[in-house]
N, C-alpha and C. Protein backbone atom coordinates (compact mmCIF):
# COMPACT_ATOMS: atom_id res chain seq x y z
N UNK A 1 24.66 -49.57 9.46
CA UNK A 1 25.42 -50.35 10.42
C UNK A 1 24.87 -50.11 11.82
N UNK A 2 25.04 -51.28 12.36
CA UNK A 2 24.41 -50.85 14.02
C UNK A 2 25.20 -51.27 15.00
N UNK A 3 25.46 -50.85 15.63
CA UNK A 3 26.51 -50.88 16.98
C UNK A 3 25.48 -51.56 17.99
N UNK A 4 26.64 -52.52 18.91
CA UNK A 4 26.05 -53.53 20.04
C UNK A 4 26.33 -52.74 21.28
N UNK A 5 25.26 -52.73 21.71
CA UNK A 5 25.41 -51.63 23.09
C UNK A 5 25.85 -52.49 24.45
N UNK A 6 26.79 -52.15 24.82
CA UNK A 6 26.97 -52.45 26.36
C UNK A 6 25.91 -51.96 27.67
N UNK A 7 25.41 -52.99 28.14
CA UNK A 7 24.42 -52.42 29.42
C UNK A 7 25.30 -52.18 30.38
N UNK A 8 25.05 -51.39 31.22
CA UNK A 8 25.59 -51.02 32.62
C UNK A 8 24.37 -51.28 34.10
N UNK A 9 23.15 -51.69 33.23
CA UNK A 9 22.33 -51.99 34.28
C UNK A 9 20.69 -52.47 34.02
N UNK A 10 20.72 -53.28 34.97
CA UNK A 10 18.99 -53.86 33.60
C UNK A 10 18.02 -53.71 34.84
N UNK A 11 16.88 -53.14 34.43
CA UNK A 11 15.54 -53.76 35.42
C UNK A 11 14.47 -53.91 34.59
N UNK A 12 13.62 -54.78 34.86
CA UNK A 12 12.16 -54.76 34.45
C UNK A 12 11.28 -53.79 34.80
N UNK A 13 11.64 -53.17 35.58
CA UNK A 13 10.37 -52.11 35.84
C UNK A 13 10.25 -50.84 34.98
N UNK A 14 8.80 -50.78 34.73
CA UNK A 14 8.29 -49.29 33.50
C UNK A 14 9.53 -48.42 33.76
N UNK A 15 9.22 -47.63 35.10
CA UNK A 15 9.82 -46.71 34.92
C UNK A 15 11.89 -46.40 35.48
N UNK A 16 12.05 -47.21 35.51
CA UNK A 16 13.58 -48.04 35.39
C UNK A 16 13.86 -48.28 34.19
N UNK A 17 13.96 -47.69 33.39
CA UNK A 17 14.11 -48.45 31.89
C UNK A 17 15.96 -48.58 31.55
N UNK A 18 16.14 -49.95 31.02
CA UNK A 18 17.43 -50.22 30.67
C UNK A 18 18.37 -49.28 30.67
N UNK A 19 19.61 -49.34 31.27
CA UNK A 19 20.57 -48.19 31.19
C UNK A 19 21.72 -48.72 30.04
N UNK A 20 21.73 -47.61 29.59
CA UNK A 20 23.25 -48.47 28.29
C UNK A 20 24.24 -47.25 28.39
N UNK A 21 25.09 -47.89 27.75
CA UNK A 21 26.46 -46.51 27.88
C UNK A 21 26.18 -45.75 26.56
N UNK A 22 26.35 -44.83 26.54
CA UNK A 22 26.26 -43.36 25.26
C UNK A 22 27.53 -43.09 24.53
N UNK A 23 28.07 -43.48 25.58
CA UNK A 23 29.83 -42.73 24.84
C UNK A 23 30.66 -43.71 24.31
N UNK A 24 30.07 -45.24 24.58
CA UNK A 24 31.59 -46.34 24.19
C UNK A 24 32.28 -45.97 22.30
N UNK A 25 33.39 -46.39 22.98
CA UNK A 25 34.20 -46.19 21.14
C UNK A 25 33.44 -46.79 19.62
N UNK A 26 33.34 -46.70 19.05
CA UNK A 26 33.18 -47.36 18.11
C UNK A 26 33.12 -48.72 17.61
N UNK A 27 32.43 -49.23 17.74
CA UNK A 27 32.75 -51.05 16.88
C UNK A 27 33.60 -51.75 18.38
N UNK A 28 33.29 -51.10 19.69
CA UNK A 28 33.97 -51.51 21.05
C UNK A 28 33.40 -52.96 21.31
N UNK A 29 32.11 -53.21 21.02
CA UNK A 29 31.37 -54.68 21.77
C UNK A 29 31.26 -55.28 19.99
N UNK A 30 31.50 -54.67 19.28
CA UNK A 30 31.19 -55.41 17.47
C UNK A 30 29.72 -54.25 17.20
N UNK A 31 29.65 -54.72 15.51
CA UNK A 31 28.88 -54.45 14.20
C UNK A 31 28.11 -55.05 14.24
N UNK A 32 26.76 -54.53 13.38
CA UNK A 32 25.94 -55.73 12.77
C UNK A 32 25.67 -54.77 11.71
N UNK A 33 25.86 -55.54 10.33
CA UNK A 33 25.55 -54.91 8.62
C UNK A 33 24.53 -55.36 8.45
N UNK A 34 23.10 -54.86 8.61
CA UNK A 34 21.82 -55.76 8.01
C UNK A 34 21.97 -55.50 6.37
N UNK A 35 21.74 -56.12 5.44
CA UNK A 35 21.21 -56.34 4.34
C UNK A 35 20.15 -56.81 3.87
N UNK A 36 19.38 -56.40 3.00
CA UNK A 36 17.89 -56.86 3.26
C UNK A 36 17.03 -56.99 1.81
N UNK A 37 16.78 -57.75 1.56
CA UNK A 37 16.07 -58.09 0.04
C UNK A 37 14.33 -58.26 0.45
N UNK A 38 13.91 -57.17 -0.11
CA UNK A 38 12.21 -57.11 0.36
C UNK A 38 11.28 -57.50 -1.28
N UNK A 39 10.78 -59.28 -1.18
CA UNK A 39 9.84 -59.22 -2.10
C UNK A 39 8.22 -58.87 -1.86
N UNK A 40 8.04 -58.26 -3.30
CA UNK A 40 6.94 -57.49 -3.45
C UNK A 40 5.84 -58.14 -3.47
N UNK A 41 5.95 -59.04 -4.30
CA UNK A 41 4.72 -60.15 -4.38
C UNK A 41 4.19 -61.11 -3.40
N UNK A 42 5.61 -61.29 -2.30
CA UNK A 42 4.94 -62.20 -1.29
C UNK A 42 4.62 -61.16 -0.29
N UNK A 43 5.12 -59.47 -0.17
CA UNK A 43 5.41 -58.70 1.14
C UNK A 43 6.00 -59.94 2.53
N UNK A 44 7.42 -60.30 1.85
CA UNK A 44 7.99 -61.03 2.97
C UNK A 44 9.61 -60.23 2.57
N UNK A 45 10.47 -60.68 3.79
CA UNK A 45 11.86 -59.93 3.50
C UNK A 45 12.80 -60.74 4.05
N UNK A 46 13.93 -60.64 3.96
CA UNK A 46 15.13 -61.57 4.17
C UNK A 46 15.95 -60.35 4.51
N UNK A 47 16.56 -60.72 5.62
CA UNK A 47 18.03 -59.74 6.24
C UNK A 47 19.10 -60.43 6.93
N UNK A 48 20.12 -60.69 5.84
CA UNK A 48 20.94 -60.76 6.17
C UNK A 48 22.40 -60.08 6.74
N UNK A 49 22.80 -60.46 8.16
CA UNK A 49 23.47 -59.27 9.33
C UNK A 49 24.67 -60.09 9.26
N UNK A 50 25.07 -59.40 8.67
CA UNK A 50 26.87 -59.86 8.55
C UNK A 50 27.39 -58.86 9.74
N UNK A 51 28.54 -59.21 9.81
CA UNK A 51 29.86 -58.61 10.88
C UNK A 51 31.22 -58.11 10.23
N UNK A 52 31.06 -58.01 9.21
CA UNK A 52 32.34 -57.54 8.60
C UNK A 52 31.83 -56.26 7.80
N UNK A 53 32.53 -56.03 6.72
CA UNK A 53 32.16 -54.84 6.05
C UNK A 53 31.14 -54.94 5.34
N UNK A 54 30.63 -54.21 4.96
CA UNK A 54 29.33 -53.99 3.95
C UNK A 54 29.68 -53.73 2.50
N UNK A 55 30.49 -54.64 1.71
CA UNK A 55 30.78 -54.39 0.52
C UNK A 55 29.82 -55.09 -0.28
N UNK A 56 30.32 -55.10 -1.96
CA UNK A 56 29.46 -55.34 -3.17
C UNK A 56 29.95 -57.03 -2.82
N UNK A 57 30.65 -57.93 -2.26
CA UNK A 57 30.57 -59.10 -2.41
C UNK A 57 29.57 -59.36 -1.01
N UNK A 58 29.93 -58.79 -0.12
CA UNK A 58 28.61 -58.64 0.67
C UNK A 58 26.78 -58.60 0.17
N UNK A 59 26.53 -57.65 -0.43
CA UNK A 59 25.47 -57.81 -0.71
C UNK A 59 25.26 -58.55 -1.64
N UNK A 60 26.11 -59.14 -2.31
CA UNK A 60 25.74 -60.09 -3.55
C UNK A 60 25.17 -61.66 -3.00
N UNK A 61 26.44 -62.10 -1.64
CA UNK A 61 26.42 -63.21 -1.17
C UNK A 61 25.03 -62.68 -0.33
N UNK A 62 24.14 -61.56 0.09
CA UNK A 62 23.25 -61.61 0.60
C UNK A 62 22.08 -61.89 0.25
N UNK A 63 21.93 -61.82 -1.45
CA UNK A 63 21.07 -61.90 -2.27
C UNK A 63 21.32 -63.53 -2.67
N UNK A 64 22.05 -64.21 -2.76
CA UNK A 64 22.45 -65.51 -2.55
C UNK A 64 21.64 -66.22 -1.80
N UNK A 65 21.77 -65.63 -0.56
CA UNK A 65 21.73 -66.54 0.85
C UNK A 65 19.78 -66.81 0.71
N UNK A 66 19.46 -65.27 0.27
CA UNK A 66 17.89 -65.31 -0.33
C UNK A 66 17.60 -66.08 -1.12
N UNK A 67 18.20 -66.09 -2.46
CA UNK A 67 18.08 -67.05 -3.51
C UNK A 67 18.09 -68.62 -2.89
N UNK A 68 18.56 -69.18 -2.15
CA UNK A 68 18.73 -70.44 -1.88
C UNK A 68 17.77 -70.67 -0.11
N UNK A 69 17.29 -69.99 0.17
CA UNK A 69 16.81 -69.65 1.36
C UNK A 69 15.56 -69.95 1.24
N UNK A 70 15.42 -68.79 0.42
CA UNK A 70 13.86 -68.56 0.33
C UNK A 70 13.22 -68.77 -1.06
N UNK A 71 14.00 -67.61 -2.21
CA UNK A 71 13.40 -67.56 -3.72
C UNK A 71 13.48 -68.55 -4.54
N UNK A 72 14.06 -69.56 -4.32
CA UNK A 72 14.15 -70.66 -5.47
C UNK A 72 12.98 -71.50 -4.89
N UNK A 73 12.35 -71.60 -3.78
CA UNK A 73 11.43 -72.57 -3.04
C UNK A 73 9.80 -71.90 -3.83
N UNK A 74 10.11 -70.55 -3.84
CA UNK A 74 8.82 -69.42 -4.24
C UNK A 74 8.72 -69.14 -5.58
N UNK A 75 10.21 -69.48 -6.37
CA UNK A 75 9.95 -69.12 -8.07
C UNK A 75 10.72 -69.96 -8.27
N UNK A 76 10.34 -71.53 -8.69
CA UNK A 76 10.71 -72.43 -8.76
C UNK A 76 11.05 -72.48 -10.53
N UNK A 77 10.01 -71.59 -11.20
CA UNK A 77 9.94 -71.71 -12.51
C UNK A 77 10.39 -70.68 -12.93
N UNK A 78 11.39 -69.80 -12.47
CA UNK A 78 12.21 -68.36 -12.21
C UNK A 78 12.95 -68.70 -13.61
N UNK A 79 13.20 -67.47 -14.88
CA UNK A 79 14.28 -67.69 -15.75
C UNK A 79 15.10 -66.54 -15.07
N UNK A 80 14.63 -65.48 -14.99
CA UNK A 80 15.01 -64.26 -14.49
C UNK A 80 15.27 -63.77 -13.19
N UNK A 81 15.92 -62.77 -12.65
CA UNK A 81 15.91 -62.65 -11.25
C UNK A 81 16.01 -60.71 -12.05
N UNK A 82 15.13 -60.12 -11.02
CA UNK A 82 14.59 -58.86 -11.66
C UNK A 82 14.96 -58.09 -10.09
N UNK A 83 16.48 -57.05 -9.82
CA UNK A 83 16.97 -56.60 -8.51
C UNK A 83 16.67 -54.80 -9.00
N UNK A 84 16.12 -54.05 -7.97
CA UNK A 84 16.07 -52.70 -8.09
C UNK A 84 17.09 -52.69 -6.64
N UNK A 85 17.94 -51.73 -7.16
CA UNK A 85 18.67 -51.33 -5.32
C UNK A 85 19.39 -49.59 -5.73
N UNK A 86 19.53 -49.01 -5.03
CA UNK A 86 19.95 -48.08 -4.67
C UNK A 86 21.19 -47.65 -5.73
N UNK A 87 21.80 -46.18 -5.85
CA UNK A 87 22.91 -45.75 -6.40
C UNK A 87 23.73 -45.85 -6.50
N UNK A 88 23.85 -45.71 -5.06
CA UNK A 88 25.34 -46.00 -4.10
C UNK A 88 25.27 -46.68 -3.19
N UNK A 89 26.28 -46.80 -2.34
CA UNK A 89 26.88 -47.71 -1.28
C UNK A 89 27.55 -48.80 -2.23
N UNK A 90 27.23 -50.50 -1.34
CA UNK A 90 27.70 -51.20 -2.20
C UNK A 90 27.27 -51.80 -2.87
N UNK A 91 25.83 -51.94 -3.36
CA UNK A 91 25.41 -52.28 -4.43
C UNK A 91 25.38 -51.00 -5.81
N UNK A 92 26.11 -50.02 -5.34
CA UNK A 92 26.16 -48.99 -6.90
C UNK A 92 26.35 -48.86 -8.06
N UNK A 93 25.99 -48.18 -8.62
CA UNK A 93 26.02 -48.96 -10.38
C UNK A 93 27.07 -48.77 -10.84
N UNK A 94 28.10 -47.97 -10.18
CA UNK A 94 29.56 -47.72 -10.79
C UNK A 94 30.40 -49.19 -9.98
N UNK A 95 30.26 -49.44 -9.54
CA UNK A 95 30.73 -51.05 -8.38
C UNK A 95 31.22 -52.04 -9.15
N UNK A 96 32.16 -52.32 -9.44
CA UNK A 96 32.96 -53.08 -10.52
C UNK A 96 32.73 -54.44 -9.92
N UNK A 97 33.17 -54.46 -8.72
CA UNK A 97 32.84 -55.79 -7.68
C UNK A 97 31.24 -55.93 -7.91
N UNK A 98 30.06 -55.03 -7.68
CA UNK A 98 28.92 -55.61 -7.74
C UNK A 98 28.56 -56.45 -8.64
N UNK A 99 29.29 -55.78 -10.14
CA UNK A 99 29.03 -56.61 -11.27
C UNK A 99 29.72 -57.75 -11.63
N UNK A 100 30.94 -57.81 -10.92
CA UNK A 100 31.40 -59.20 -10.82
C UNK A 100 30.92 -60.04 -10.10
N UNK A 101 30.50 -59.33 -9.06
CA UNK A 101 29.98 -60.95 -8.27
C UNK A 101 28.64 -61.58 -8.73
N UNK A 102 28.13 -60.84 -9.35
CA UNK A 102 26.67 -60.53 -9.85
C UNK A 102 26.86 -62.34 -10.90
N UNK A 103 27.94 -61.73 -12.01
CA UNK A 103 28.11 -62.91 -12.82
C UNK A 103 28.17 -63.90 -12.21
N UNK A 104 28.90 -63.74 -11.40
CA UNK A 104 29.45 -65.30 -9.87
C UNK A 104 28.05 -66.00 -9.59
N UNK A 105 26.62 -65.32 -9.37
CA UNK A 105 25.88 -65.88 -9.11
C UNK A 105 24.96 -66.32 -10.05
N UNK A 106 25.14 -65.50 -10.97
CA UNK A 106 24.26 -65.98 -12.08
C UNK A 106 24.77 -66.82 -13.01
N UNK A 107 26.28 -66.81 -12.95
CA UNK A 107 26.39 -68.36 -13.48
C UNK A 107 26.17 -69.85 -12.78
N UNK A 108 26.39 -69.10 -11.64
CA UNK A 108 26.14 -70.16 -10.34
C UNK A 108 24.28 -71.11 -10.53
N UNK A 109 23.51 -69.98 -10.58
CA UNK A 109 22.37 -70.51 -10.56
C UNK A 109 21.52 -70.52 -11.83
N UNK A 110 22.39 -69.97 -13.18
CA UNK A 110 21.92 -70.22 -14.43
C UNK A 110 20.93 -69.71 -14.76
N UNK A 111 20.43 -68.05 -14.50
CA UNK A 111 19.91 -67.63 -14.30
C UNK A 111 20.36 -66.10 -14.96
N UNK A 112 19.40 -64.87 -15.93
CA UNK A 112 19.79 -63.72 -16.15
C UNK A 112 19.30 -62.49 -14.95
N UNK A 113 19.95 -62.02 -14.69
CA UNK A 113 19.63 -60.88 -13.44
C UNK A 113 20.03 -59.43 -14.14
N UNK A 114 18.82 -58.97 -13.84
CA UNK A 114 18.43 -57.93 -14.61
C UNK A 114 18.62 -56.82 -13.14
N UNK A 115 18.83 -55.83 -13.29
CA UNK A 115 19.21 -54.59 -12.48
C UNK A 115 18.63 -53.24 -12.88
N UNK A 116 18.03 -52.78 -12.14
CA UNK A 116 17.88 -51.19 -11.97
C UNK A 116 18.07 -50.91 -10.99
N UNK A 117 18.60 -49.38 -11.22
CA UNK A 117 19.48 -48.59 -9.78
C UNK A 117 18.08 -47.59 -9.84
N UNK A 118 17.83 -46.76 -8.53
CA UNK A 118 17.11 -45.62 -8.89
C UNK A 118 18.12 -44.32 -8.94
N UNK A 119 18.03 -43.83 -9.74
CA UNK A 119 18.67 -42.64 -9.92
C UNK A 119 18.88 -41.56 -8.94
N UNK A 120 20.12 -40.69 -9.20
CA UNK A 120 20.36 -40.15 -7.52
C UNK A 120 19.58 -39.02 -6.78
N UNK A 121 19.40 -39.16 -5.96
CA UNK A 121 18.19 -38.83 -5.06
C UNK A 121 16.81 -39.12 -4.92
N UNK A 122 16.70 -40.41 -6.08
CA UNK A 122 15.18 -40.89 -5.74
C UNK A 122 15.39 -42.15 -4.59
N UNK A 123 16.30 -42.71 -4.06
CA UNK A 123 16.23 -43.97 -2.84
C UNK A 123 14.96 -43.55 -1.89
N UNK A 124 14.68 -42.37 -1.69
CA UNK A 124 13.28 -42.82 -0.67
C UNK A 124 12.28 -43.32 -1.40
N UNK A 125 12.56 -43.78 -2.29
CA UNK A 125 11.13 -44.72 -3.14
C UNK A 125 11.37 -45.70 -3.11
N UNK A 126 12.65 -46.71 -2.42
CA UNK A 126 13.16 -47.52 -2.09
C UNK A 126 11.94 -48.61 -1.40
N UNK A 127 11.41 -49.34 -1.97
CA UNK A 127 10.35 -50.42 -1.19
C UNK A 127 11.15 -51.00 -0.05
N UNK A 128 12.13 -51.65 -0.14
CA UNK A 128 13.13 -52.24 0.68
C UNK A 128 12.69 -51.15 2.31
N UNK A 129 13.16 -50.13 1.92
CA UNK A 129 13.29 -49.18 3.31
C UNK A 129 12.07 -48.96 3.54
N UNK A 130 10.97 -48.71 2.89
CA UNK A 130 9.70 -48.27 3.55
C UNK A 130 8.86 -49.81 3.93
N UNK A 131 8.91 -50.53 3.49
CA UNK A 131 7.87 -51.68 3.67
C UNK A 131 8.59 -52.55 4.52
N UNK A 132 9.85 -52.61 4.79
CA UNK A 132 10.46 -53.16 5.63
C UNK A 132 11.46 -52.74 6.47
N UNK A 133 12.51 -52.74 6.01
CA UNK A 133 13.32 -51.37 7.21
C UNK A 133 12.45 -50.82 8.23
N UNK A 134 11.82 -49.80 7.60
CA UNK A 134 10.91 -49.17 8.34
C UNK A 134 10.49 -49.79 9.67
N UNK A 135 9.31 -50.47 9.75
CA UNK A 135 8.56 -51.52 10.19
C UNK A 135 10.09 -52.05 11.07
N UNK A 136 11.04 -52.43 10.69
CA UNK A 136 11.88 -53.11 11.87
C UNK A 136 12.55 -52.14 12.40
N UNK A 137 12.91 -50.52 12.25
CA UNK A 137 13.13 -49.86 12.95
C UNK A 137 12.05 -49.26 13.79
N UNK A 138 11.00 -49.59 13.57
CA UNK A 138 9.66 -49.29 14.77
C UNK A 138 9.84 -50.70 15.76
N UNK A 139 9.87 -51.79 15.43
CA UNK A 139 9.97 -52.77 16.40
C UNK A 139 11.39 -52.79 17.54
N UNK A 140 12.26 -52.20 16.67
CA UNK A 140 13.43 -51.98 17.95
C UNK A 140 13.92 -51.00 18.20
N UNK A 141 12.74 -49.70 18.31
CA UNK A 141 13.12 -48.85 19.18
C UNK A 141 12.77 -48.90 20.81
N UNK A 142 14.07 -48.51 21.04
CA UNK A 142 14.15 -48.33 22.39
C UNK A 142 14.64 -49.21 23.02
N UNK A 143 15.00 -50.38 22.49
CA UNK A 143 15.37 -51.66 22.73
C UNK A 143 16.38 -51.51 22.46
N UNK A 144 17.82 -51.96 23.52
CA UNK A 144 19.61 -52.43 23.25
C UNK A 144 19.83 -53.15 22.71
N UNK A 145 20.50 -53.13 21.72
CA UNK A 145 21.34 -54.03 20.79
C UNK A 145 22.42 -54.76 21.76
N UNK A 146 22.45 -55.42 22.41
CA UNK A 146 23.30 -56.08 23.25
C UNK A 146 23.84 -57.51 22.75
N UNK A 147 23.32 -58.04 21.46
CA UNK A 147 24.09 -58.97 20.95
C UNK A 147 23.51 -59.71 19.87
N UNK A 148 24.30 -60.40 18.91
CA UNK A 148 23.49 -60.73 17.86
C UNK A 148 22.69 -61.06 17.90
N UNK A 149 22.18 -62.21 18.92
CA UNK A 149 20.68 -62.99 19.20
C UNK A 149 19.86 -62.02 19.49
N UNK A 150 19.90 -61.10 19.83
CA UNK A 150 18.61 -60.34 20.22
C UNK A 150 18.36 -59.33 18.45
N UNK A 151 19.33 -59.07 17.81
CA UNK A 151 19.72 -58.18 16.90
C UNK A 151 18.37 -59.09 15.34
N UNK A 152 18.78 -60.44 15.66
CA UNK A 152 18.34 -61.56 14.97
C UNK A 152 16.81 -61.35 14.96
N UNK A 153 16.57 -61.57 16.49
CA UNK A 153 15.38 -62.03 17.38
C UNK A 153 14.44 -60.70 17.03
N UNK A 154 14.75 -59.60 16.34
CA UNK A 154 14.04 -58.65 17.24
C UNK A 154 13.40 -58.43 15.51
N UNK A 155 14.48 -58.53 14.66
CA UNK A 155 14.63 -58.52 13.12
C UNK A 155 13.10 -59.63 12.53
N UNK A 156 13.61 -60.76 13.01
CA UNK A 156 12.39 -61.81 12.45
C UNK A 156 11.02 -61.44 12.87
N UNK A 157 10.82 -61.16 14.34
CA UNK A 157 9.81 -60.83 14.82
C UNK A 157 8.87 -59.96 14.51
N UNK A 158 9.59 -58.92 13.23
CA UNK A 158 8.65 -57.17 12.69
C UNK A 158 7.73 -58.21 12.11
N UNK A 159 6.02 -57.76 12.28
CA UNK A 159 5.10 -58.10 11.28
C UNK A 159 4.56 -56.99 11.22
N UNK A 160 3.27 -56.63 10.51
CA UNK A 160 2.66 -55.67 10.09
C UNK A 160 0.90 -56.57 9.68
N UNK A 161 -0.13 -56.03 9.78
CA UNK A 161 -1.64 -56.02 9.64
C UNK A 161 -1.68 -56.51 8.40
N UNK A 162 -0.66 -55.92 7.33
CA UNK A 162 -0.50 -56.59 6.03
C UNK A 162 -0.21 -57.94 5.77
N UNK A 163 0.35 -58.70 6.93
CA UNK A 163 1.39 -60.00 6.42
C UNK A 163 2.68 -60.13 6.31
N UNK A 164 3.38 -58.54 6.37
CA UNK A 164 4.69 -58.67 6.20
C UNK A 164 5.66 -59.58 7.45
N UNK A 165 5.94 -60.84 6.63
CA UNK A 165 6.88 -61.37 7.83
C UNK A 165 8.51 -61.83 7.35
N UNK A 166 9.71 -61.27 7.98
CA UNK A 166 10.64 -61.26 7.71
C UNK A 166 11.39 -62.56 8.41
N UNK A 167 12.54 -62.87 7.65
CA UNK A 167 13.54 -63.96 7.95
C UNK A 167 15.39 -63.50 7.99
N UNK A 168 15.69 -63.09 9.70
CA UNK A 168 16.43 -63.05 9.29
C UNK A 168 18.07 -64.32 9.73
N UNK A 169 18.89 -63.55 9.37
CA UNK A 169 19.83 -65.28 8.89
C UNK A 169 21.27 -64.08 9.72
N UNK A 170 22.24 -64.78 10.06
CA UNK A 170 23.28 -64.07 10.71
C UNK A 170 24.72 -64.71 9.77
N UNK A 171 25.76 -64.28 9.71
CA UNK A 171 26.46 -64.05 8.76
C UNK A 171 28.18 -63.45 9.35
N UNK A 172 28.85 -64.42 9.41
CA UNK A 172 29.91 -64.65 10.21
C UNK A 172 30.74 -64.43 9.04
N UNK A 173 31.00 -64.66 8.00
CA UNK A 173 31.89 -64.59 7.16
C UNK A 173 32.47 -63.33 6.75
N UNK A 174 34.04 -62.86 6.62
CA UNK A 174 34.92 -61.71 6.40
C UNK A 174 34.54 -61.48 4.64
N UNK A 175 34.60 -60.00 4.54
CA UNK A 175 34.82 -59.40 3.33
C UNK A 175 35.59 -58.47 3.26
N UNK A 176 36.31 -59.12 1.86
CA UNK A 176 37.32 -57.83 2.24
C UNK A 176 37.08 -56.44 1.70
N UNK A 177 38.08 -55.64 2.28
CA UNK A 177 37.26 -53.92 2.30
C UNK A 177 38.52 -53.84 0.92
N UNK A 178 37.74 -52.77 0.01
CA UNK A 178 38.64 -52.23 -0.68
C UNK A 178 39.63 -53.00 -1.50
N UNK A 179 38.57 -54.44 -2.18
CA UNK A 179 38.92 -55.00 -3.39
C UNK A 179 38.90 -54.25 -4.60
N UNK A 180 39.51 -54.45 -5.42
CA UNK A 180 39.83 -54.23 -6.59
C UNK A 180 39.44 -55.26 -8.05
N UNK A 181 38.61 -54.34 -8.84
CA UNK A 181 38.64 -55.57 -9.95
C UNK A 181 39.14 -54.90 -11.02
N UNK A 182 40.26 -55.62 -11.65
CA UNK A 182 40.90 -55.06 -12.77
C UNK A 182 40.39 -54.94 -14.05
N UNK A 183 40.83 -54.60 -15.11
CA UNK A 183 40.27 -54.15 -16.58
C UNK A 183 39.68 -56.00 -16.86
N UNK A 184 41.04 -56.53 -17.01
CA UNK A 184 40.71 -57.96 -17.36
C UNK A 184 39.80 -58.88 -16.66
N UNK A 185 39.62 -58.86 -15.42
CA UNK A 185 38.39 -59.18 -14.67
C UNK A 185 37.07 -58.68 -15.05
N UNK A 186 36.93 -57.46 -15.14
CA UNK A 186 35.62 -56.62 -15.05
C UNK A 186 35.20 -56.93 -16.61
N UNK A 187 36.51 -57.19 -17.90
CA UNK A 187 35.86 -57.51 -19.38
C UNK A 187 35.24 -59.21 -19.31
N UNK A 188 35.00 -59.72 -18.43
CA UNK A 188 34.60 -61.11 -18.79
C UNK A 188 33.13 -61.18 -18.03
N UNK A 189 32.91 -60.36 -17.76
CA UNK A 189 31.03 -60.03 -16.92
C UNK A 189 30.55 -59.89 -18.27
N UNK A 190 29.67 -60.47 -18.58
CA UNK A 190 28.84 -60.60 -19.33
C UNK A 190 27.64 -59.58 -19.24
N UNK A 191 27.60 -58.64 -19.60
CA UNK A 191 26.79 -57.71 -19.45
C UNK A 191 26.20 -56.94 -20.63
N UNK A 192 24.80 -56.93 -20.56
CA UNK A 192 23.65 -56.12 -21.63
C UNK A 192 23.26 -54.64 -21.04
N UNK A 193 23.36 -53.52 -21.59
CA UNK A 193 22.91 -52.71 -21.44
C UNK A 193 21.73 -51.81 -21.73
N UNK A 194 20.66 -51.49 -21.22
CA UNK A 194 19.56 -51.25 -22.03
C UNK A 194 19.85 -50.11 -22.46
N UNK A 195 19.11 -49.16 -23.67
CA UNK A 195 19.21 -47.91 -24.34
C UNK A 195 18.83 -46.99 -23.20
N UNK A 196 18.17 -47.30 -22.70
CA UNK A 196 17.45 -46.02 -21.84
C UNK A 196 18.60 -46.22 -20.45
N UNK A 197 19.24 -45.15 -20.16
CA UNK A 197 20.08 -44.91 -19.25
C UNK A 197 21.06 -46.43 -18.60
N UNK A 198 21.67 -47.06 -19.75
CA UNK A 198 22.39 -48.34 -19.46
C UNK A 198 22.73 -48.48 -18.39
N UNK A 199 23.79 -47.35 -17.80
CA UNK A 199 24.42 -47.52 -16.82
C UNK A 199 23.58 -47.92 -15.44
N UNK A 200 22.39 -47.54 -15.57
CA UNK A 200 21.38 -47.51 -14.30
C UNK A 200 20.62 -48.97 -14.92
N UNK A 201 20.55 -49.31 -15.79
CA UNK A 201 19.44 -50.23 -16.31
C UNK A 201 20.21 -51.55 -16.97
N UNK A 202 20.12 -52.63 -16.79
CA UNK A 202 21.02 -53.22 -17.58
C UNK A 202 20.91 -54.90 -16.96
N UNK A 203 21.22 -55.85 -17.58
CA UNK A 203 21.26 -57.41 -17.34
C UNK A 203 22.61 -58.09 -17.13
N UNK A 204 22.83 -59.06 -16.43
CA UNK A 204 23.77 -59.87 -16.35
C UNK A 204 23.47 -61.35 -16.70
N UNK A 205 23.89 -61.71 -18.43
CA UNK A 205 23.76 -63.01 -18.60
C UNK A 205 24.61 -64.10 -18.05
N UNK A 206 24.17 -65.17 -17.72
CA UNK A 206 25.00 -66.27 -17.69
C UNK A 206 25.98 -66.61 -18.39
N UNK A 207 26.95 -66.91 -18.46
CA UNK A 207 27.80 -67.44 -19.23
C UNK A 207 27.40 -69.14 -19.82
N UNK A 208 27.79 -69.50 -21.05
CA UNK A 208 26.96 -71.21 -21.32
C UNK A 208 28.02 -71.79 -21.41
């Protein structure tokens, strides 16, 4: 999450550099939740910066916003959608919501989405964070977060010698914190588990 900094004083000159406040409260000027889907094959990335919470319908609708954005234009002949993400937070493999919304989209776009988590304490092997994250936390250091447009602006702009060029999209819509999905909800996800560590490894079919 990244906090929008209030300036108290701006100049252009080197050694004048931007003054911002250190101490304001918390979430005082607003949030920004980047979410970020980094493909491998094109080295391009999508981040989507919501303003509300960072839950599992959050990142689902973020992987969405990709799917219809960008990946359906690039894998036009796509049966599969093949997601590696992290343990925890809100895409985690215990996330009852992740796997519901998961179905939401894959019945949506008729499509099986296949999942691996990396197991806990391997996320710094995370491609997402090193090939991209990364790279956009070198482009806005030192630089104030003073408001979404710049938050946007500063996001699209990371490239790299490689080609890596990112798209990102801003994201106004509320999620709510601390949904619940019940027994009877969570039994109608259609879900395959592979032998080798299911819980971490596993598919979400479409419903026909």
């Amino acid at each position: 999450m990244w906090e929008i900094t209030e300036i108290t004083g701006e100049s252009t000159v080197k050694k004048n550099p931007t003054e911002v406040k250190v101490y304001d409260f918390k979430g005082f000027l607003g949030k920004a939740s980047p979410y970020g889907v980094y493909d491998i094959t094109y080295n391009n990335g999508w981040v989507n910066v919501g303003i509300s919470h960072d839950t599992a319908e959050f990142a689902v609708n973020s992987i969405r916003r990709w799917w219809y954005g960008i990946g359906q234009s690039l894998y036009p002949d796509a049966r599969k959608i093949y997601i590696t993400a992290d343990c925890g937070g809100s895409n985690g493999y215990r996330v009852r919501l992740w796997k519901t919304e998961l179905q939401k989209l894959s019945d949506e776009i008729g499509r099986e989405i296949h999942v691996s988590h990396f197991p806990p304490g391997t996320g710094k092997w995370n491609k997402t964070e090193h090939r991209m994250f990364g790279f956009i936390s070198q482009n806005r250091r030192g630089k104030p977060l003073t408001d979404y447009v710049t938050i946007i602006s500063l996001i699209s702009n990371t490239k790299t010698d490689r080609g890596l060029e990112i798209r990102a999209v801003f994201d106004d819509n509320v999620y709510e914190k601390g949904r619940k999905i019940s027994d009877e909800e969570f039994d109608k996800v259609s879900i395959y588990r592979y032998k080798f560590h299911g819980d971490w490894n596993y598919k979400i079919l479409p419903h026909k």
